[in-house]
Protein backbone atom coordinates (compact mmCIF):
# COMPACT_ATOMS: atom_id res chain seq x y z
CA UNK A 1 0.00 0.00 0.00
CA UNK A 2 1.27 3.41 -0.91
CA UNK A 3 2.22 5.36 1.89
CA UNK A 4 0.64 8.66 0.66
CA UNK A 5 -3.04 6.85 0.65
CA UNK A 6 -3.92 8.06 3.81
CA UNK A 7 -7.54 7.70 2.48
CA UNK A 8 -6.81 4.25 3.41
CA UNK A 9 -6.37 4.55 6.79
CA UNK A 10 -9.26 6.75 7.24
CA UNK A 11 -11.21 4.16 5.96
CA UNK A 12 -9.15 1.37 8.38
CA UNK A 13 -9.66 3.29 11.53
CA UNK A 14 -13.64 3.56 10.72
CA UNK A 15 -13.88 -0.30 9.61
CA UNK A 16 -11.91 -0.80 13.14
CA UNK A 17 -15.17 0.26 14.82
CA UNK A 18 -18.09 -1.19 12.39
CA UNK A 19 -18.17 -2.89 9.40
CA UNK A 20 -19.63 -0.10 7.01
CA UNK A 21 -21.06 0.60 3.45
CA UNK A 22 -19.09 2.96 1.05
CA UNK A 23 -21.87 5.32 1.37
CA UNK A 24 -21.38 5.07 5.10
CA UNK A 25 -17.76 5.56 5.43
CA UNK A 26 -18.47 8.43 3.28
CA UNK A 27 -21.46 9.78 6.00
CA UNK A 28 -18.73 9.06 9.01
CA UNK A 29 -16.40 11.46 7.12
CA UNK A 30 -18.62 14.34 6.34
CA UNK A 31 -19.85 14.16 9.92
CA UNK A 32 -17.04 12.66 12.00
CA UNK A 33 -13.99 14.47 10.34
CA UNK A 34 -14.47 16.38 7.85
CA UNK A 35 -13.43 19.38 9.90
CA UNK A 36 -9.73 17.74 9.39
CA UNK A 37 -10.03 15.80 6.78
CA UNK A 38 -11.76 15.22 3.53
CA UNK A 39 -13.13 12.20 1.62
CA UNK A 40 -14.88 11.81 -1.91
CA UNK A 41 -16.55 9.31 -3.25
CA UNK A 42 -14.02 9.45 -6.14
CA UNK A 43 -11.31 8.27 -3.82
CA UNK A 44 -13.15 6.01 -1.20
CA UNK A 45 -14.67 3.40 -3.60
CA UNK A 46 -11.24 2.61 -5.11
CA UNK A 47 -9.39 2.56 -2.36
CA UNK A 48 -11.87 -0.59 -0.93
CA UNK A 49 -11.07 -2.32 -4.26
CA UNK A 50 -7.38 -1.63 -3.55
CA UNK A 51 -7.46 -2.81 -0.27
CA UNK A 52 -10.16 -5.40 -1.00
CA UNK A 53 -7.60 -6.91 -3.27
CA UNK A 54 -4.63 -6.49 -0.91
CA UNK A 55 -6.34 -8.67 1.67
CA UNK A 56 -7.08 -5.44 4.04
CA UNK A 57 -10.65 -5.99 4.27
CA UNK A 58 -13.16 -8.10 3.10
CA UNK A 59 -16.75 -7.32 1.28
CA UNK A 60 -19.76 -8.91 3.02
CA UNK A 61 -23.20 -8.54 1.20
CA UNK A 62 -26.09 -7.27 3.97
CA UNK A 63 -28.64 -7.07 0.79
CA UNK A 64 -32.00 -5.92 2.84
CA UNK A 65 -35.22 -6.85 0.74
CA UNK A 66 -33.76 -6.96 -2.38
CA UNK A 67 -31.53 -3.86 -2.25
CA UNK A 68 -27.62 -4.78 -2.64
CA UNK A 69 -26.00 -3.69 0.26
CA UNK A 70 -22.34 -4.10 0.70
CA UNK A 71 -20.34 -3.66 3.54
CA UNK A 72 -16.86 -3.98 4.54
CA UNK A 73 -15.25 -5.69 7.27
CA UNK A 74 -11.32 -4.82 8.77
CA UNK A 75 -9.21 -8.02 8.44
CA UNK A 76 -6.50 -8.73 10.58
CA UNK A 77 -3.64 -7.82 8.24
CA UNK A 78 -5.88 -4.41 8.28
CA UNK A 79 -6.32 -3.91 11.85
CA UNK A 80 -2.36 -4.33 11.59
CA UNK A 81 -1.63 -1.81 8.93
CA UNK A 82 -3.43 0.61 10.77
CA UNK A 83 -1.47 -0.03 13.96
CA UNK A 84 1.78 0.23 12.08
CA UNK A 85 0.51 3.64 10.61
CA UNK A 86 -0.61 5.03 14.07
CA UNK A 87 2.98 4.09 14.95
CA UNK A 88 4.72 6.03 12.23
CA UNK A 89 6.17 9.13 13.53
CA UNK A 90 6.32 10.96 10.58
CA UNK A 91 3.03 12.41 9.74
CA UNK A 92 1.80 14.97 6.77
CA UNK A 93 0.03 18.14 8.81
CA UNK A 94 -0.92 20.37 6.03
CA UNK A 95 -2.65 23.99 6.33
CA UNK A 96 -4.54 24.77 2.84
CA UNK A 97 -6.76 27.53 3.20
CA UNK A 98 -8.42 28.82 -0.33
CA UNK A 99 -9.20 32.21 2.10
CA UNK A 100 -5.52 32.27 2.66
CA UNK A 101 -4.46 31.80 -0.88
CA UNK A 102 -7.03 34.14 -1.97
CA UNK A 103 -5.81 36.71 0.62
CA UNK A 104 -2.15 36.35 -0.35
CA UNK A 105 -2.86 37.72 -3.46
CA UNK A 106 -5.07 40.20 -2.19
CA UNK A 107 -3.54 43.21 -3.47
CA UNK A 108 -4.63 42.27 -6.93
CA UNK A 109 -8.41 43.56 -5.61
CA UNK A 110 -9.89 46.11 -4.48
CA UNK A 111 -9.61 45.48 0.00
CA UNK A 112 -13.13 45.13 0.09
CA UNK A 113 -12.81 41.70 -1.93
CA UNK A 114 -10.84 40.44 0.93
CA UNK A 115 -12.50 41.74 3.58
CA UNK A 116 -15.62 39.72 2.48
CA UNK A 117 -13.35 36.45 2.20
CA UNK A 118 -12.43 36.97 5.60
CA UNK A 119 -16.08 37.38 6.60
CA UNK A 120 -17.15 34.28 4.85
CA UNK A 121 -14.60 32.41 6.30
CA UNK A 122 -15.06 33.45 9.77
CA UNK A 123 -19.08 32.73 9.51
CA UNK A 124 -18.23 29.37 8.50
CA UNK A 125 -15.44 28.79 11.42
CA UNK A 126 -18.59 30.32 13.34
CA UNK A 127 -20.77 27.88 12.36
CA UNK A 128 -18.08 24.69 12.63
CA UNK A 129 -17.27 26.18 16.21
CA UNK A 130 -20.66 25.46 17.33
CA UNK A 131 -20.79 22.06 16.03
CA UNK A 132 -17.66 21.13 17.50
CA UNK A 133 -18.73 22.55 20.85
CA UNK A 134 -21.53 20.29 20.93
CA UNK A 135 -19.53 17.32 20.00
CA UNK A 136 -17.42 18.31 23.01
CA UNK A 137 -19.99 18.59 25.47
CA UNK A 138 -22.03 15.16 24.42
CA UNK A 139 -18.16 13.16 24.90
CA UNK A 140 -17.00 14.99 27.68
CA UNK A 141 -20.19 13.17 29.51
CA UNK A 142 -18.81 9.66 28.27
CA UNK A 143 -14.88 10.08 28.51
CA UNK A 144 -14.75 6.51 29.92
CA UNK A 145 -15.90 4.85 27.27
CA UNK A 146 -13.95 3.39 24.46
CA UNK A 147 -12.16 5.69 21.78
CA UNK A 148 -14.25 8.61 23.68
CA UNK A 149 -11.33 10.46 25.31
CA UNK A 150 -9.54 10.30 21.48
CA UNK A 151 -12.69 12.16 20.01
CA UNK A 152 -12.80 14.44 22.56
CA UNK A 153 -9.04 15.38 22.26
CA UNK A 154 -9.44 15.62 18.36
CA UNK A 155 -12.45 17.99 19.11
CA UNK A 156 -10.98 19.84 21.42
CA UNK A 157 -7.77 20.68 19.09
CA UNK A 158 -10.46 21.93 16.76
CA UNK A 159 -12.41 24.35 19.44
CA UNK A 160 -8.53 26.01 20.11
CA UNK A 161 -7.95 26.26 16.41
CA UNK A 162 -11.23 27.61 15.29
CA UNK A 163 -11.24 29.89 18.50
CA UNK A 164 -7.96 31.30 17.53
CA UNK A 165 -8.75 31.32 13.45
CA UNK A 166 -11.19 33.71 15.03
CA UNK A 167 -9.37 36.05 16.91
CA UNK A 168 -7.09 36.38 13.39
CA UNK A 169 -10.23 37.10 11.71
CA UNK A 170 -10.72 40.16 14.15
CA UNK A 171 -8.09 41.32 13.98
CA UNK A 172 -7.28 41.08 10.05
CA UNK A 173 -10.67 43.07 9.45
CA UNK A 174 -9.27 45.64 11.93
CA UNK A 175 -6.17 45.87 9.64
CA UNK A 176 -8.12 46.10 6.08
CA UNK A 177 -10.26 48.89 7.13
């Protein structure tokens, strides 16, 4: 397996909880992590073929009154790829910001442009704070249970992030006007 698939172990570490659909693993991103990482379609379905055919997991059919339904199930040589990755010390962090791009080449507008970037980005930070804040508070209740203390820590990264993306916002307004 390619190292740079880390689409892979996304879908590993959700397959290590439940066996899941494509569709699902796709619903887990877009509500789980999407505020950290990103998953298409485009890129989940092949990677379960690739790691279908590397012996990763394994396709079970769940059909349900005549519907094909196919989920996938974490084998034990992928419960142990995903251990090895969580035990890599390198790891990729990358920033990529569109608002940040499109404010690096602000002086190409007129300030006003980027003053509105800013203030579309900081509504949606608003609105992702929120939702992260009630994440928070519904794990902080069950920190015992298992894998609940590892949400809550990924959550709370996010809070002090989007709290302090925030504060830039105020204060990069402040300096446009």
């Amino acid at each position: 397996m390619a190292k740079d698939k880390k689409i892979d172990m996304v879908i590993l570490g959700l397959l290590s909880h439940e066996d899941l659909t494509g569709y699902d693993i796709k619903k887990r991103i877009d509500t789980g992590i999407s505020f950290f990482w990103k998953g298409s379609f485009g890129n989940i379905y092949p990677a379960l073929k690739d790691m279908e055919e590397e012996g990763l997991i394994s396709k079970k059919d769940t059909s349900v009154g005549g519907r094909e339904r196919i989920s996938y199930h974490i084998n034990s040589s992928g419960k142990s790829a995903l251990r090895k990755w969580l035990r890599e010390e390198q790891a990729s962090n990358e920033l990529r910001y569109e608002t940040l791009l499109k404010l690096f080449f602000g002086g190409c507008q007129d300030k006003k442009v980027s003053l509105h970037n800013i203030e579309v980005f900081e509504n949606q930070i608003s609105s992702d704070l929120k939702i992260l804040k009630g994440f928070a508070a519904k794990l902080k209740q069950n920190l015992d249970e298992a894998d609940h203390l590892y949400f809550y820590l990924t959550v709370s990264f996010g809070i002090e992030a989007y709290e302090a993306y925030l504060k830039w916002c105020k204060k990069a307004k402040e300096m446009l006007k």
